[in-house]
Protein backbone atom coordinates (compact mmCIF):
# COMPACT_ATOMS: atom_id res chain seq x y z
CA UNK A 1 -42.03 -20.38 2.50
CA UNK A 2 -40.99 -22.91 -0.30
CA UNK A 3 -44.06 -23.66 -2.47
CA UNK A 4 -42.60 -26.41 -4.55
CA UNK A 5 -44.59 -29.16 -6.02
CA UNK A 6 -42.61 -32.20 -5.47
CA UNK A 7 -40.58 -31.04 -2.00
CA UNK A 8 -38.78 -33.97 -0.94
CA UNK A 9 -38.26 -31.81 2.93
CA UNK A 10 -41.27 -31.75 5.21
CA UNK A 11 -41.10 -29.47 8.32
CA UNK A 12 -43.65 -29.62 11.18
CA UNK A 13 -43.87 -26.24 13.61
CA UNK A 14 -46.02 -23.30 14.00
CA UNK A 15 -45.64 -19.56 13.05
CA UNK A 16 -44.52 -18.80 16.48
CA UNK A 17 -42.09 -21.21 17.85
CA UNK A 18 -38.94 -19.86 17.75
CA UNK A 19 -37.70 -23.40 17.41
CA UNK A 20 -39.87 -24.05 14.23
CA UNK A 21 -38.63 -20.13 13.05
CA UNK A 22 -34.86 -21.65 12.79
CA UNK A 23 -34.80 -24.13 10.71
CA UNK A 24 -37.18 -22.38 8.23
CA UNK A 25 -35.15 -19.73 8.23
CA UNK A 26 -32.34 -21.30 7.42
CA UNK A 27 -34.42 -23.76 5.23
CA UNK A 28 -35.12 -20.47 3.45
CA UNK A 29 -31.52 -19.27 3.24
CA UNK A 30 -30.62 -22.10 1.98
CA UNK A 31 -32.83 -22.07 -0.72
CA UNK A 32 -33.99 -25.57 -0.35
CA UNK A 33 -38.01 -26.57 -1.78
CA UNK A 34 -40.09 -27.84 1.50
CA UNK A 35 -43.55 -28.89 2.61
CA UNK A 36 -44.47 -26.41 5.66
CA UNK A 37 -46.93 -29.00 7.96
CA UNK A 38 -48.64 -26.73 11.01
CA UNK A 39 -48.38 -28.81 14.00
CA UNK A 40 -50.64 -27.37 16.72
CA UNK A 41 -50.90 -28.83 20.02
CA UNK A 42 -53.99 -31.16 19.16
CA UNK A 43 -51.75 -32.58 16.29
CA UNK A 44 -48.50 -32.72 18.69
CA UNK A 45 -50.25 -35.35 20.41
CA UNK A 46 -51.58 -37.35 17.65
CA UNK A 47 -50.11 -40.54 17.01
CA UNK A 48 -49.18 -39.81 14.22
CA UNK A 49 -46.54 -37.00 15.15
CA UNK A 50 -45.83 -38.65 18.31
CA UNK A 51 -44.70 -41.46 16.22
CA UNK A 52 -42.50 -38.78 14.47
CA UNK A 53 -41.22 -37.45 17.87
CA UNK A 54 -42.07 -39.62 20.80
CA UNK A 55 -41.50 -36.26 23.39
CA UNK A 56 -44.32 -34.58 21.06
CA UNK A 57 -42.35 -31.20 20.34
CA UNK A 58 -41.64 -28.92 17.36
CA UNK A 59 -40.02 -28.94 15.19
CA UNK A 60 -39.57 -32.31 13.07
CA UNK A 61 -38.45 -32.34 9.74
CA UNK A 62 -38.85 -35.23 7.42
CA UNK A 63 -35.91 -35.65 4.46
CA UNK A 64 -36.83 -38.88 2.88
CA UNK A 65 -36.41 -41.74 5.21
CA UNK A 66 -34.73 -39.29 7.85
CA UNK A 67 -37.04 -37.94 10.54
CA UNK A 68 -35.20 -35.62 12.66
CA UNK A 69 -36.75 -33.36 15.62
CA UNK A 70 -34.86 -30.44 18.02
CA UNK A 71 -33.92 -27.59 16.00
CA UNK A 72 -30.19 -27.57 17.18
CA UNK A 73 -29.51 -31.02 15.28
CA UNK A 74 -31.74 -29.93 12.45
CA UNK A 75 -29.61 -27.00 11.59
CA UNK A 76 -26.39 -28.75 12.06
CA UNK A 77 -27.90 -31.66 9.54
CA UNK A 78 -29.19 -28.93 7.33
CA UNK A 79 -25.60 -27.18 7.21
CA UNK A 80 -23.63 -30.40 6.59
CA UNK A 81 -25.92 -31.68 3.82
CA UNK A 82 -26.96 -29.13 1.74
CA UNK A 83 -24.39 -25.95 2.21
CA UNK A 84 -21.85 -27.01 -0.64
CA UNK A 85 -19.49 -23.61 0.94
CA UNK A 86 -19.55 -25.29 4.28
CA UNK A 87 -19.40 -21.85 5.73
CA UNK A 88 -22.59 -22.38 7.91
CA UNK A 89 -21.37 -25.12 10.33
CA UNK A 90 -17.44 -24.17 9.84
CA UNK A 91 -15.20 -27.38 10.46
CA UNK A 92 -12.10 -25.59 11.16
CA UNK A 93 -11.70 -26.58 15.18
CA UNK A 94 -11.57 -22.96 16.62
CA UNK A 95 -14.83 -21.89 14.87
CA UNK A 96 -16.24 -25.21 15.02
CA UNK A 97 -15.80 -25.20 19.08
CA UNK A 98 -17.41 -21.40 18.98
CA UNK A 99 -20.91 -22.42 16.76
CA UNK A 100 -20.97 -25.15 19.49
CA UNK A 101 -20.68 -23.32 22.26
CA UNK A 102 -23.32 -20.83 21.11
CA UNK A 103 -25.52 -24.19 20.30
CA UNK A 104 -25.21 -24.90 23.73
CA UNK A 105 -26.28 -21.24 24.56
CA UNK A 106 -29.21 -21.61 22.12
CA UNK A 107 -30.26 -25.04 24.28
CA UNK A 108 -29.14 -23.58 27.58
CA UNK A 109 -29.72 -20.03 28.64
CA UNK A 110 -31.29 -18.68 25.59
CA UNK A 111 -33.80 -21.17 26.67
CA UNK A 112 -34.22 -20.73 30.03
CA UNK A 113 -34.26 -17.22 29.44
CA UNK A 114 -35.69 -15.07 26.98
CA UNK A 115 -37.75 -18.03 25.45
CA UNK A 116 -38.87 -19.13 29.00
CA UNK A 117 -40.02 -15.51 29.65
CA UNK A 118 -41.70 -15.51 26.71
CA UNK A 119 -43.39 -18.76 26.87
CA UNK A 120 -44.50 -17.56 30.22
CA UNK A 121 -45.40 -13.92 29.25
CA UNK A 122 -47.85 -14.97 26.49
CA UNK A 123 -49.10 -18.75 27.10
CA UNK A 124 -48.27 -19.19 30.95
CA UNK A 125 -46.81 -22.96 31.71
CA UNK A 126 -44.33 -24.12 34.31
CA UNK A 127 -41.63 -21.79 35.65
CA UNK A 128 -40.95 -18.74 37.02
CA UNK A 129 -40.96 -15.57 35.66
CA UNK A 130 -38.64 -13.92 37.64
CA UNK A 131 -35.78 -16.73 37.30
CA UNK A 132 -36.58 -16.15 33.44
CA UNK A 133 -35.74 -12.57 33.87
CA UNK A 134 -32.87 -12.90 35.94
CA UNK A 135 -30.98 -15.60 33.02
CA UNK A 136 -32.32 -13.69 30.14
CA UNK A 137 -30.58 -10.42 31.79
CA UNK A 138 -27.50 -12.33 32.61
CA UNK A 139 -27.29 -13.68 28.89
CA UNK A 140 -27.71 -10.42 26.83
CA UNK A 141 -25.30 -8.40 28.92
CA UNK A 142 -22.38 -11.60 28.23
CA UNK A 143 -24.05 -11.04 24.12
CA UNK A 144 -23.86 -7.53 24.39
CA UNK A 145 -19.83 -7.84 25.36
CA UNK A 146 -19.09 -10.12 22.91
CA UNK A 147 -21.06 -8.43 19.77
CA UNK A 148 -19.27 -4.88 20.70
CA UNK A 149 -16.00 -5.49 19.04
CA UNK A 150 -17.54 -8.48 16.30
CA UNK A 151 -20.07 -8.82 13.87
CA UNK A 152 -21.38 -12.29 14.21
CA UNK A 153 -21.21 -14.62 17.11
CA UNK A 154 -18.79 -17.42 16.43
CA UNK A 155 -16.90 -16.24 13.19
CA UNK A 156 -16.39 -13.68 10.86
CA UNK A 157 -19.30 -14.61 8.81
CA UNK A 158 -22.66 -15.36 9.88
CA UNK A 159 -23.00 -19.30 10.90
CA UNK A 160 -25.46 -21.42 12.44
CA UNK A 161 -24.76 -20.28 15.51
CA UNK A 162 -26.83 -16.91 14.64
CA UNK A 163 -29.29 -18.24 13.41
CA UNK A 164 -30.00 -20.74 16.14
CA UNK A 165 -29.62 -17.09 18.81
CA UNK A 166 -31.69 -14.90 16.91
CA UNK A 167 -35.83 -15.71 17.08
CA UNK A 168 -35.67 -15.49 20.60
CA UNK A 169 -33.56 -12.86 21.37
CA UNK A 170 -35.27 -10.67 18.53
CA UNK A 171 -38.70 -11.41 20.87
CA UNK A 172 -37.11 -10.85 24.11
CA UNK A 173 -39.64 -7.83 24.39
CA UNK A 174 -42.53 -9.81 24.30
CA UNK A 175 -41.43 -11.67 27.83
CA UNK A 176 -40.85 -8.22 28.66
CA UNK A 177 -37.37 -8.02 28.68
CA UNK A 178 -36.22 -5.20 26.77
CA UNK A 179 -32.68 -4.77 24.50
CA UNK A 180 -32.79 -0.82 25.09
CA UNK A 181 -29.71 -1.72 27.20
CA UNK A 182 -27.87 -3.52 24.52
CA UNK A 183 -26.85 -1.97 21.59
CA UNK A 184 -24.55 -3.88 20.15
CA UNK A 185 -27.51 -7.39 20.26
CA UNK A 186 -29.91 -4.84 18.53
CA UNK A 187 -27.12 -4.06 15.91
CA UNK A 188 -26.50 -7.95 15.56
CA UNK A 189 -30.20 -8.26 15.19
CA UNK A 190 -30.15 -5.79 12.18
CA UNK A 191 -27.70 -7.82 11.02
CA UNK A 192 -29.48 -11.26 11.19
CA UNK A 193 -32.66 -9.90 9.34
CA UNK A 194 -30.73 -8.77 6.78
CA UNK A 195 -29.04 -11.55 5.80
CA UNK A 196 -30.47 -12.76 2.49
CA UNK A 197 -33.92 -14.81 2.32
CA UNK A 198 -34.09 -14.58 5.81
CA UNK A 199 -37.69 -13.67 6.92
CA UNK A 200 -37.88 -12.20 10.42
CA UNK A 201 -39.41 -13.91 13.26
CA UNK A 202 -43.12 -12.70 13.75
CA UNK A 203 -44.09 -10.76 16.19
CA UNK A 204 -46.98 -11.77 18.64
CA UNK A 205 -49.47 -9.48 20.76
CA UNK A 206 -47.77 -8.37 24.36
CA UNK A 207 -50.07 -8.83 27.16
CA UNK A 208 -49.85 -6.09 29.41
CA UNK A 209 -48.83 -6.86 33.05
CA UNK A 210 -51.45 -7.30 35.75
């Protein structure tokens, strides 16, 4: 974490959100000074973060008079302000159509699977477990696939894309799904963490089941 004096970038989350974990990892890749704000639930629904983010969810980040919340759009601002190489969020239209379709992964089945699961697994909440189960399976055999004969999701670098796939897959085990079947996402995984300034998503205690 950034311990600059004067950070003009604020982000709100918690350790464990694997929301908050993407834009501070890619804050921290990026090497850019910010203020690191812990937003538990008894401050998500304080005015004064709900009058950050109305739908009182992590993360927010603050970057002078922008507020911004959902981690997707952070990331995307993040990449097209700050990374002068502009190989993060790649505008060429083949790999720019691939980081958005793993986006939509990262908002879509990524969501509704491992995270769900996990969610579930450790904090309980709306849903079913089993349905979890059944789209995180579905999801990491289609990774699996695609990472056998490629390095990276959506180019031949690592992009956005990975970053905004990793927290959650990396923590599929604690929903208790594990990634003994898939090599080639555990290889990607290796990958991920090593990339440079990158600090790995934390791990949390898994409850044993009933």
């Amino acid at each position: 974490m950034s311990t600059s004096t004067d950070p003009t970038i604020t982000l709100y989350g918690t350790p464990l959100s694997g929301h908050a974990h993407r834009v501070e990892a890619f804050l921290n890749i990026l090497g850019l000074p910010y203020r690191y704000v812990e937003a538990n639930a008894e401050v998500r629904r304080s005015d004064a973060f709900l009058a950050l983010n109305p739908f009182g969810q992590i993360p927010v980040l603050v970057d002078g008079d922008l507020v911004l919340p959902d981690s997707v759009a952070i990331l995307v601002y993040l990449a097209d302000r700050y990374d002068a190489s502009g190989l993060w969020n790649p505008k060429a239209p083949d790999q720019a159509a691939q980081v958005q379709r793993w986006l939509s992964v990262a908002a879509g089945d990524l969501r509704f699977g491992p995270a769900l699961a996990r969610i579930l697994t450790l904090w309980g909440g709306a849903g079913t477990l089993a349905d979890a189960h059944r789209i995180a399976e579905h999801l990491l055999r289609f990774m699996d696939s695609h990472l056998a004969t490629r390095d990276w999701l959506a180019a031949e670098r690592p992009t956005i894309a990975d970053i905004a796939c990793y927290a959650y897959v990396a923590r599929a085990p604690e929903g208790h799904i594990p990634l003994d079947p898939y090599p080639a996402v555990r290889r990607w995984l290796e990958r991920v963490e090593a990339i440079p300034a990158l600090t790995p998503m934390p791990e949390s205690t898994i409850p044993q089941p009933a």
